[in-house]
Protein backbone atom coordinates (compact mmCIF):
# COMPACT_ATOMS: atom_id res chain seq x y z
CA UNK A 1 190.01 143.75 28.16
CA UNK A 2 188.52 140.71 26.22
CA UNK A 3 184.80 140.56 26.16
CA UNK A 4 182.57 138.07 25.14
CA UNK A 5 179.35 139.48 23.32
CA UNK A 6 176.25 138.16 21.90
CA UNK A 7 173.35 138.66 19.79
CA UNK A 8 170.57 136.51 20.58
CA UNK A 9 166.77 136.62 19.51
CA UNK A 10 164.94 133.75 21.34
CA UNK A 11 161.78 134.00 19.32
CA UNK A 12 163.78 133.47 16.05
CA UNK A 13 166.11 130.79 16.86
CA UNK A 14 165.46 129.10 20.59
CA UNK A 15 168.80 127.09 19.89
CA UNK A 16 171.12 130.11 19.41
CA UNK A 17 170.02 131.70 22.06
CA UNK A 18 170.56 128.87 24.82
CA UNK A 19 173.98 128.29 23.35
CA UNK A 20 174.55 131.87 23.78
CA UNK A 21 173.56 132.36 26.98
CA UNK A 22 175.88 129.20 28.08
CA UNK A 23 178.68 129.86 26.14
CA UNK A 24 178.93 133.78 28.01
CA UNK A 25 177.90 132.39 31.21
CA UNK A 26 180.81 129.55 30.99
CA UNK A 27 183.53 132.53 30.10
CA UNK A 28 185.53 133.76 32.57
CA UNK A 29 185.16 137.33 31.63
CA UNK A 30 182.89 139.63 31.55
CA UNK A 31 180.11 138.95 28.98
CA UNK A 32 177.89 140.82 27.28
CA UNK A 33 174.83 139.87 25.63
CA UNK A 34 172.03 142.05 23.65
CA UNK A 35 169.15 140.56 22.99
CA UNK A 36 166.36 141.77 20.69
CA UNK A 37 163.36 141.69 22.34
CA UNK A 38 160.03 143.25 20.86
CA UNK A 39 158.80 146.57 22.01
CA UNK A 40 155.30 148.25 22.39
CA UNK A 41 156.92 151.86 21.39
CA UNK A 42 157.62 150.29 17.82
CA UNK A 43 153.55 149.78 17.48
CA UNK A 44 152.60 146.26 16.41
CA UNK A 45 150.95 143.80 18.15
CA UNK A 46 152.61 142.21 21.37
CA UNK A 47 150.94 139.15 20.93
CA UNK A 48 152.61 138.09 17.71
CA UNK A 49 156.51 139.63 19.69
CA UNK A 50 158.03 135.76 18.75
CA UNK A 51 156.69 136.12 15.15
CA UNK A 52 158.07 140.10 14.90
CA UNK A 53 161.62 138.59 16.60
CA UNK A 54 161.37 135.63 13.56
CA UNK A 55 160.93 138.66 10.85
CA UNK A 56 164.19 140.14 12.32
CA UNK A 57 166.04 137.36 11.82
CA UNK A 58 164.81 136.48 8.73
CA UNK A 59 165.23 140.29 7.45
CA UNK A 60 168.77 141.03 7.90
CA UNK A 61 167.93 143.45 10.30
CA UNK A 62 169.13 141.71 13.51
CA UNK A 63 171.92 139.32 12.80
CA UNK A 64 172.28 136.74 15.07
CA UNK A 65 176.17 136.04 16.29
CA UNK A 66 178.56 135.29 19.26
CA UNK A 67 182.02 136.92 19.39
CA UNK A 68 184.13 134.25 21.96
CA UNK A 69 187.71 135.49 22.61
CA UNK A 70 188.81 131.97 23.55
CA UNK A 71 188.38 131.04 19.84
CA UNK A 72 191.01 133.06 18.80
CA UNK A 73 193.34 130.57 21.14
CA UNK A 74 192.83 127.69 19.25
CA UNK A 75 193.08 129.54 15.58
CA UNK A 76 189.41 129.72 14.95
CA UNK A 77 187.62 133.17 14.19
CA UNK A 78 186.35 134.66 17.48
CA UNK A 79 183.38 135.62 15.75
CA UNK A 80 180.38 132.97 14.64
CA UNK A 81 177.34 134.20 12.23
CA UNK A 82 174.83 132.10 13.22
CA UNK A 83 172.19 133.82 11.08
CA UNK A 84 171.84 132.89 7.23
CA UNK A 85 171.15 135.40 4.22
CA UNK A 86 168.19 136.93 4.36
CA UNK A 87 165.10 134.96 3.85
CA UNK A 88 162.79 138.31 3.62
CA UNK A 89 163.30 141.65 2.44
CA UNK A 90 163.35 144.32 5.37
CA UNK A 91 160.40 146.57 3.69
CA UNK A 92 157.91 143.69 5.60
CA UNK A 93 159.62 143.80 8.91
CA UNK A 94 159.10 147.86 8.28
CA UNK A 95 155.95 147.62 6.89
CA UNK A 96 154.53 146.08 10.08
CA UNK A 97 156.13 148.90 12.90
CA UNK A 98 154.15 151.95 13.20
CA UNK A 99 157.46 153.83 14.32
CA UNK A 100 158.20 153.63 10.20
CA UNK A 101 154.87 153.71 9.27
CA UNK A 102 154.34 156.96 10.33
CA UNK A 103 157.36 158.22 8.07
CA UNK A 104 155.68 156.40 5.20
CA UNK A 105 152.70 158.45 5.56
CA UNK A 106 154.32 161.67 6.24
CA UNK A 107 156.78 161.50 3.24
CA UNK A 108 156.13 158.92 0.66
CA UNK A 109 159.58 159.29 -0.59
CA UNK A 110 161.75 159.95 2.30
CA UNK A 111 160.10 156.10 3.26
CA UNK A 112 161.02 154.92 0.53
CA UNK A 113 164.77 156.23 0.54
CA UNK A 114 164.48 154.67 4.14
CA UNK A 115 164.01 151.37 3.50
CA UNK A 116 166.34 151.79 0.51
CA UNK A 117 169.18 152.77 2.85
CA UNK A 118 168.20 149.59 5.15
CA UNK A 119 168.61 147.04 2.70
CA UNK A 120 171.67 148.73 1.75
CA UNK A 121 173.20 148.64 5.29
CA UNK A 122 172.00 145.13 5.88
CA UNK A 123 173.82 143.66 3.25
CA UNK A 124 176.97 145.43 4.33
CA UNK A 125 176.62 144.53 7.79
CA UNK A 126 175.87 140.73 6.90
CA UNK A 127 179.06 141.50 3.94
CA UNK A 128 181.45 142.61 7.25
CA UNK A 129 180.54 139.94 9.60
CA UNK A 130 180.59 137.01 6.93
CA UNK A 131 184.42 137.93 6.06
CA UNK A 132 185.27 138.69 9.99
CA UNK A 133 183.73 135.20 10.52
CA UNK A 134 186.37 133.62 8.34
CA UNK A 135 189.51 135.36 10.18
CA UNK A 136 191.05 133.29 12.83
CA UNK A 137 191.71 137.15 14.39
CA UNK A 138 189.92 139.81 13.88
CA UNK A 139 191.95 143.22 14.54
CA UNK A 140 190.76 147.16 13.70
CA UNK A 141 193.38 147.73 11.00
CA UNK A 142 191.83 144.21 9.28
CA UNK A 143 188.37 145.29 9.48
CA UNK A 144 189.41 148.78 7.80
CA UNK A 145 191.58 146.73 5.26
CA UNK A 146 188.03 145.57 4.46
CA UNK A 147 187.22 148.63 2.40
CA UNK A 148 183.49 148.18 3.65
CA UNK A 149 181.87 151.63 5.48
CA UNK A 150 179.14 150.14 7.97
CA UNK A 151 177.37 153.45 9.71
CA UNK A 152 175.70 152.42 12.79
């Protein structure tokens, strides 16, 4: 099955997300789109949700893409990285979310190891989908050729 998937965040880039959301609904397929929206249970202020969304973005720590099959058809790369390097290290997206906070205060270290292992995983992530961006295919075997371990 071919599936068209997404990653929109409207409050960090209202362009990408409109395109997104026409591009899946204009495939005749199913689509799939995930979209990161902000979240009382990670304990920051609702009111500034666009802003959090922005710091995201701008973090590394939600990529913004589209994967479109019908690319591959006319020898593009199915998958588009519509988000640039990271404008912001992850530690302030962290430092605002009480869910991580409350690690911070319970063990200093482990925190910092935390964050440590974020940064690392962003930059892999971004790493993966940059290269998978510039195949015109993108199989399993070629994203293992990559040599590049990305846990989820």
């Amino acid at each position: 099955m071919r599936l068209m998937r997404r990653s929109p965040a409207f409050g960090a880039k209202d362009a990408q997300t409109v395109k997104a959301f026409r591009e899946a609904e204009s495939y005749d397929g199913p689509s799939l789109i995930i979209a990161y929206g902000h979240c009382i249970a990670h304990g920051y202020d609702m009111a500034r949700g666009i802003e959090h969304q922005r710091l995201a973005v701008d973090s590394g720590y939600w990529p913004l893409y589209r994967f479109d099959p019908r690319r591959a058809g006319q020898g593009e790369a199915p998958l588009v990285l519509d988000s640039a390097a990271p404008k912001t290290d992850v530690a302030d997206l962290m430092n605002v979310e009480s869910r991580f906070q409350a690690t911070a205060q319970h063990d200093a270290a482990g925190y910092a190891a935390l964050v440590d292992r974020a940064r690392e995983q962003i930059g892999k992530r971004l790493s993966l989908y940059r290269e998978l961006a510039k195949r015109p295919v993108c199989l399993k075997s070629q994203v293992s050729s990559l040599n590049v371990n990305v846990e989820p």
